[in-house]
PDB file of N, CA and C in Angstrom:
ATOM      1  N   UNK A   1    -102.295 -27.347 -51.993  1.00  0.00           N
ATOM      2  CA  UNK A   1    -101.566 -26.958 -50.815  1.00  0.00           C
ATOM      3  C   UNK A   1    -100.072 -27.167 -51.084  1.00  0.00           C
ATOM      4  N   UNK A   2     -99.790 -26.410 -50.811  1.00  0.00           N
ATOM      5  CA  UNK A   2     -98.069 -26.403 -51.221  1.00  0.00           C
ATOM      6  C   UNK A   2     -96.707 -26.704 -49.670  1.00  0.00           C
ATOM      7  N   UNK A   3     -96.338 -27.510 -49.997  1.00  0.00           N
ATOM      8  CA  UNK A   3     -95.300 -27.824 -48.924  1.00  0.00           C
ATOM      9  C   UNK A   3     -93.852 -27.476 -48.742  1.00  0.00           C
ATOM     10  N   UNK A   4     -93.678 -27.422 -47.367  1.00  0.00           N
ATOM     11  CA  UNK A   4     -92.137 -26.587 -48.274  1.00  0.00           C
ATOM     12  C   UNK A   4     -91.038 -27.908 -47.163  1.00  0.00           C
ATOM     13  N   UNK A   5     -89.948 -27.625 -48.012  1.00  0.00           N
ATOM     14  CA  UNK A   5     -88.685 -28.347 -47.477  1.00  0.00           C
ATOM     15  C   UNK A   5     -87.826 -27.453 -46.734  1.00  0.00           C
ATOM     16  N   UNK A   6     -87.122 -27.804 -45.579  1.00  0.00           N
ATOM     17  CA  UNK A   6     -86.593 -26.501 -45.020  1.00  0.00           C
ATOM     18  C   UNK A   6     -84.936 -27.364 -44.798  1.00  0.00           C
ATOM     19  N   UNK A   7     -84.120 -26.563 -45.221  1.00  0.00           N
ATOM     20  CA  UNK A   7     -83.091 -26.662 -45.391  1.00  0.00           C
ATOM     21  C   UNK A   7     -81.838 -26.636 -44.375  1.00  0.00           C
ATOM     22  N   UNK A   8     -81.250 -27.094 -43.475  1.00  0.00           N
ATOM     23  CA  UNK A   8     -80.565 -26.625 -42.210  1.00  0.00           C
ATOM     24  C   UNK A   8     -79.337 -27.104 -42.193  1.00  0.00           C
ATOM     25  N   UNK A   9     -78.228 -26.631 -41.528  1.00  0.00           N
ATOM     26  CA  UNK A   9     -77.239 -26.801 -41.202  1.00  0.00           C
ATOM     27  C   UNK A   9     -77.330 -27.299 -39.150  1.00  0.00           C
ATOM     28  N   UNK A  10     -78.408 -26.810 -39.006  1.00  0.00           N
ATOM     29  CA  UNK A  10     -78.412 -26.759 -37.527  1.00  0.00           C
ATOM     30  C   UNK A  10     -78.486 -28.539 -37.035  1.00  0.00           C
ATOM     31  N   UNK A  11     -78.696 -28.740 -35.942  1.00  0.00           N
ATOM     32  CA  UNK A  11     -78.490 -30.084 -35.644  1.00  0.00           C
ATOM     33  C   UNK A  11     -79.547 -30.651 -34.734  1.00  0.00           C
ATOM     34  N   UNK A  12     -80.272 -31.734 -35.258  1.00  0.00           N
ATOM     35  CA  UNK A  12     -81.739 -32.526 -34.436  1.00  0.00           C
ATOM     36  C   UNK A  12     -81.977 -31.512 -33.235  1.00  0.00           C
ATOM     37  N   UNK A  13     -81.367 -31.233 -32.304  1.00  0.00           N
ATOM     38  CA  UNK A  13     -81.305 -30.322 -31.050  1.00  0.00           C
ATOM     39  C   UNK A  13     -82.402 -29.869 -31.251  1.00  0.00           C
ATOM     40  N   UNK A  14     -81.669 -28.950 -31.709  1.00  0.00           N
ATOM     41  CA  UNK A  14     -81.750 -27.329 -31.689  1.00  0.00           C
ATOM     42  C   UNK A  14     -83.438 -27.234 -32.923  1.00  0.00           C
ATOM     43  N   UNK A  15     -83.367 -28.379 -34.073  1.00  0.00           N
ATOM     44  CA  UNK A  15     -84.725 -28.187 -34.800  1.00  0.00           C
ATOM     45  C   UNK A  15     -86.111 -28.367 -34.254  1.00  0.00           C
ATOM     46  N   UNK A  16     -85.769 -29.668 -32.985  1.00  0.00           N
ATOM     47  CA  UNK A  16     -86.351 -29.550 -32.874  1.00  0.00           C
ATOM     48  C   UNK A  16     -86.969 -28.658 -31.150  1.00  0.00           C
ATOM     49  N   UNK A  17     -86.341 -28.349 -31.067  1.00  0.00           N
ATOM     50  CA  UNK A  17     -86.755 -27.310 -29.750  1.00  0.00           C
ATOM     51  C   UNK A  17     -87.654 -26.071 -30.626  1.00  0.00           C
ATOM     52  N   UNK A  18     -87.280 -25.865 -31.754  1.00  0.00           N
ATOM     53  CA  UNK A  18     -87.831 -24.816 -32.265  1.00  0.00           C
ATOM     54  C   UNK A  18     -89.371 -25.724 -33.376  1.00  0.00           C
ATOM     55  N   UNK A  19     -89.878 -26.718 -32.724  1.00  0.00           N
ATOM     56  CA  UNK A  19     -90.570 -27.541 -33.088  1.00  0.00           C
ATOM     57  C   UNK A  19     -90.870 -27.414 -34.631  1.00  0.00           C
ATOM     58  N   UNK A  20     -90.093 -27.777 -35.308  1.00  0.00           N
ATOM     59  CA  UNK A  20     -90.164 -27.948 -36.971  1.00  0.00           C
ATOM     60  C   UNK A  20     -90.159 -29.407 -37.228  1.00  0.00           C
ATOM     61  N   UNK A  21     -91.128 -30.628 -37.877  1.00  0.00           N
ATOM     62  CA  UNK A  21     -91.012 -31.643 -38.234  1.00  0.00           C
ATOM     63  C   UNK A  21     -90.053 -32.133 -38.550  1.00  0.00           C
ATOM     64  N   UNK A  22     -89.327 -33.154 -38.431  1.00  0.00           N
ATOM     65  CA  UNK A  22     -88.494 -33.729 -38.745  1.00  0.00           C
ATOM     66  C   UNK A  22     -88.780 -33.923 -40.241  1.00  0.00           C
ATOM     67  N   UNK A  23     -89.606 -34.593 -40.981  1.00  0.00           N
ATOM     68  CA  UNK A  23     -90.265 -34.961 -42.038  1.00  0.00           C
ATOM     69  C   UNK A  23     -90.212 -33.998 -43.295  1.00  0.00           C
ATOM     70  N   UNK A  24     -89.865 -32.614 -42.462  1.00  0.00           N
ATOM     71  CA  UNK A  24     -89.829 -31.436 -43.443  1.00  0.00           C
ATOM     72  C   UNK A  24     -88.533 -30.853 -43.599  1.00  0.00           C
ATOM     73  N   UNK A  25     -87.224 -31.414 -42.931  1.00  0.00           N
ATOM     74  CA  UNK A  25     -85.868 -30.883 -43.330  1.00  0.00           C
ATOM     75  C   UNK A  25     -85.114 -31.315 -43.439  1.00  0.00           C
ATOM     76  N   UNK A  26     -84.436 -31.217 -44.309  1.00  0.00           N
ATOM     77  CA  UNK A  26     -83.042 -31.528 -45.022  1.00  0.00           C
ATOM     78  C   UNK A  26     -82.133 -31.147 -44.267  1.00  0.00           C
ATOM     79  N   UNK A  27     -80.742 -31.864 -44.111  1.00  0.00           N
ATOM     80  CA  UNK A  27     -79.382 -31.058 -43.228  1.00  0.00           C
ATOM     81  C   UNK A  27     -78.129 -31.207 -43.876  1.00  0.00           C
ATOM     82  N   UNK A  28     -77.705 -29.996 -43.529  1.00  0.00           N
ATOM     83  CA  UNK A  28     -76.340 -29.758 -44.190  1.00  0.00           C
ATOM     84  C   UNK A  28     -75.211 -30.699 -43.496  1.00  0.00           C
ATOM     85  N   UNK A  29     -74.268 -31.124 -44.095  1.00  0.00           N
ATOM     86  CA  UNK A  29     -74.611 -31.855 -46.118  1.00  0.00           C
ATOM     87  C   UNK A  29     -74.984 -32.643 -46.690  1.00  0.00           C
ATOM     88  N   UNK A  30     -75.471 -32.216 -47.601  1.00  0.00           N
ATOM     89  CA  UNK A  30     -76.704 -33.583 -48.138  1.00  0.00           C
ATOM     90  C   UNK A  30     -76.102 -33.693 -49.167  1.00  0.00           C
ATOM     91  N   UNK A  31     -76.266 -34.821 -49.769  1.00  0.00           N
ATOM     92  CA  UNK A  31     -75.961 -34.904 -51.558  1.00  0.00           C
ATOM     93  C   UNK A  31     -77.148 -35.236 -52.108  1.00  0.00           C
ATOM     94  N   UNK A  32     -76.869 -35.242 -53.277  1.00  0.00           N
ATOM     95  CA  UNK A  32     -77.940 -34.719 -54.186  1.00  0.00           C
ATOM     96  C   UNK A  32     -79.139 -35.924 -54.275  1.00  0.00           C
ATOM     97  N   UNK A  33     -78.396 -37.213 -54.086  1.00  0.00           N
ATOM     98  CA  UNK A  33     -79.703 -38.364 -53.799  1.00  0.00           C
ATOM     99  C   UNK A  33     -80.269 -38.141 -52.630  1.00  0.00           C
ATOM    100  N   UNK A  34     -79.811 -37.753 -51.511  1.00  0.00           N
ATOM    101  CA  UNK A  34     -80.468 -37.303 -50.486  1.00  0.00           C
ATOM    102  C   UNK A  34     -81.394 -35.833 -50.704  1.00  0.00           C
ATOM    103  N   UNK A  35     -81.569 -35.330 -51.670  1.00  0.00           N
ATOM    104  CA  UNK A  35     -82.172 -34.052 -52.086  1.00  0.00           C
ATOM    105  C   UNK A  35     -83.432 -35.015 -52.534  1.00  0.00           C
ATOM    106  N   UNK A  36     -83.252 -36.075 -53.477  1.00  0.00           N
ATOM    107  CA  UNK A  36     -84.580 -36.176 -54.186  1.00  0.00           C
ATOM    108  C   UNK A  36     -85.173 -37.464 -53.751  1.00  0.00           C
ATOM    109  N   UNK A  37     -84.466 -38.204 -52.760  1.00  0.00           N
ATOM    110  CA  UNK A  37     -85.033 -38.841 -51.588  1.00  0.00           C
ATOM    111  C   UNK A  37     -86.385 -37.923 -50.828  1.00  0.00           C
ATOM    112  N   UNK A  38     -85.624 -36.992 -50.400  1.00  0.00           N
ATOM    113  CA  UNK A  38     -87.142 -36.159 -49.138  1.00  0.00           C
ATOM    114  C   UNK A  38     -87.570 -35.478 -50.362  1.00  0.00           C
ATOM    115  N   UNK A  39     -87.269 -35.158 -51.499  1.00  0.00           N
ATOM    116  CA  UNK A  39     -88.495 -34.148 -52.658  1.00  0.00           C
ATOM    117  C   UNK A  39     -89.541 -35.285 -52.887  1.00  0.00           C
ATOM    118  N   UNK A  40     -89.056 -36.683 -52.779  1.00  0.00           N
ATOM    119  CA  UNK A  40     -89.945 -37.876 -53.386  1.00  0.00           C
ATOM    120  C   UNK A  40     -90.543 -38.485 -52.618  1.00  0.00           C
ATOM    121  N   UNK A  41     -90.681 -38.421 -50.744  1.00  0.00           N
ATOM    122  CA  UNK A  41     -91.035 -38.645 -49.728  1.00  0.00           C
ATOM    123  C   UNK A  41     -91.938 -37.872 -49.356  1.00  0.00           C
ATOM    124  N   UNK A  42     -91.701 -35.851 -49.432  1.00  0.00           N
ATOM    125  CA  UNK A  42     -92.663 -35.237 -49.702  1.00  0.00           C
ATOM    126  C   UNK A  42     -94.106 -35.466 -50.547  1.00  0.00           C
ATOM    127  N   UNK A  43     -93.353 -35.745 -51.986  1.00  0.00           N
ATOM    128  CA  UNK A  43     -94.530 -35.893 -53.015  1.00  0.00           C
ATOM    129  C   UNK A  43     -95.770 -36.700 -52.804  1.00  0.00           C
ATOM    130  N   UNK A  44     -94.896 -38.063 -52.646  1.00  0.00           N
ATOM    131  CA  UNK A  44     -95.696 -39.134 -51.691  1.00  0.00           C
ATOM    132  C   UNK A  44     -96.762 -39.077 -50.664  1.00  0.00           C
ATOM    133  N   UNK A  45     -96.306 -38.115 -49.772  1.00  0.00           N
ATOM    134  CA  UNK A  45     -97.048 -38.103 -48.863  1.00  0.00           C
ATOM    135  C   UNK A  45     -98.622 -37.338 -48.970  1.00  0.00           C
ATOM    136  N   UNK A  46     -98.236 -36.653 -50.296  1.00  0.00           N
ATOM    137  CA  UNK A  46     -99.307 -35.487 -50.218  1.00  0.00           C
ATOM    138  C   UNK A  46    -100.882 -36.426 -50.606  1.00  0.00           C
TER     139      UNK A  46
END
């Protein structure tokens, strides 16, 4: 099963009114330890 990371600029609000997990997105701007923080939180979880 394949999981995906979703990427946003948008803000807690607005993600989640459009009910998308918190658990599954990244927000603009991230740096790059924060990239493989949630890739390695993902992995984990599976």
């Amino acid at each position: 099963m394949m999981k995906a990371l979703f990427v946003s600029g948008y803000d807690d609000e607005t993600i989640q009114h459009h009910r998308i997990n918190q658990r599954f997105v990244l927000q603009h701007p991230y740096r790059q330890a924060g990239l493989v923080e949630k890739v390695r939180e993902m992995l984990d979880a599976a």
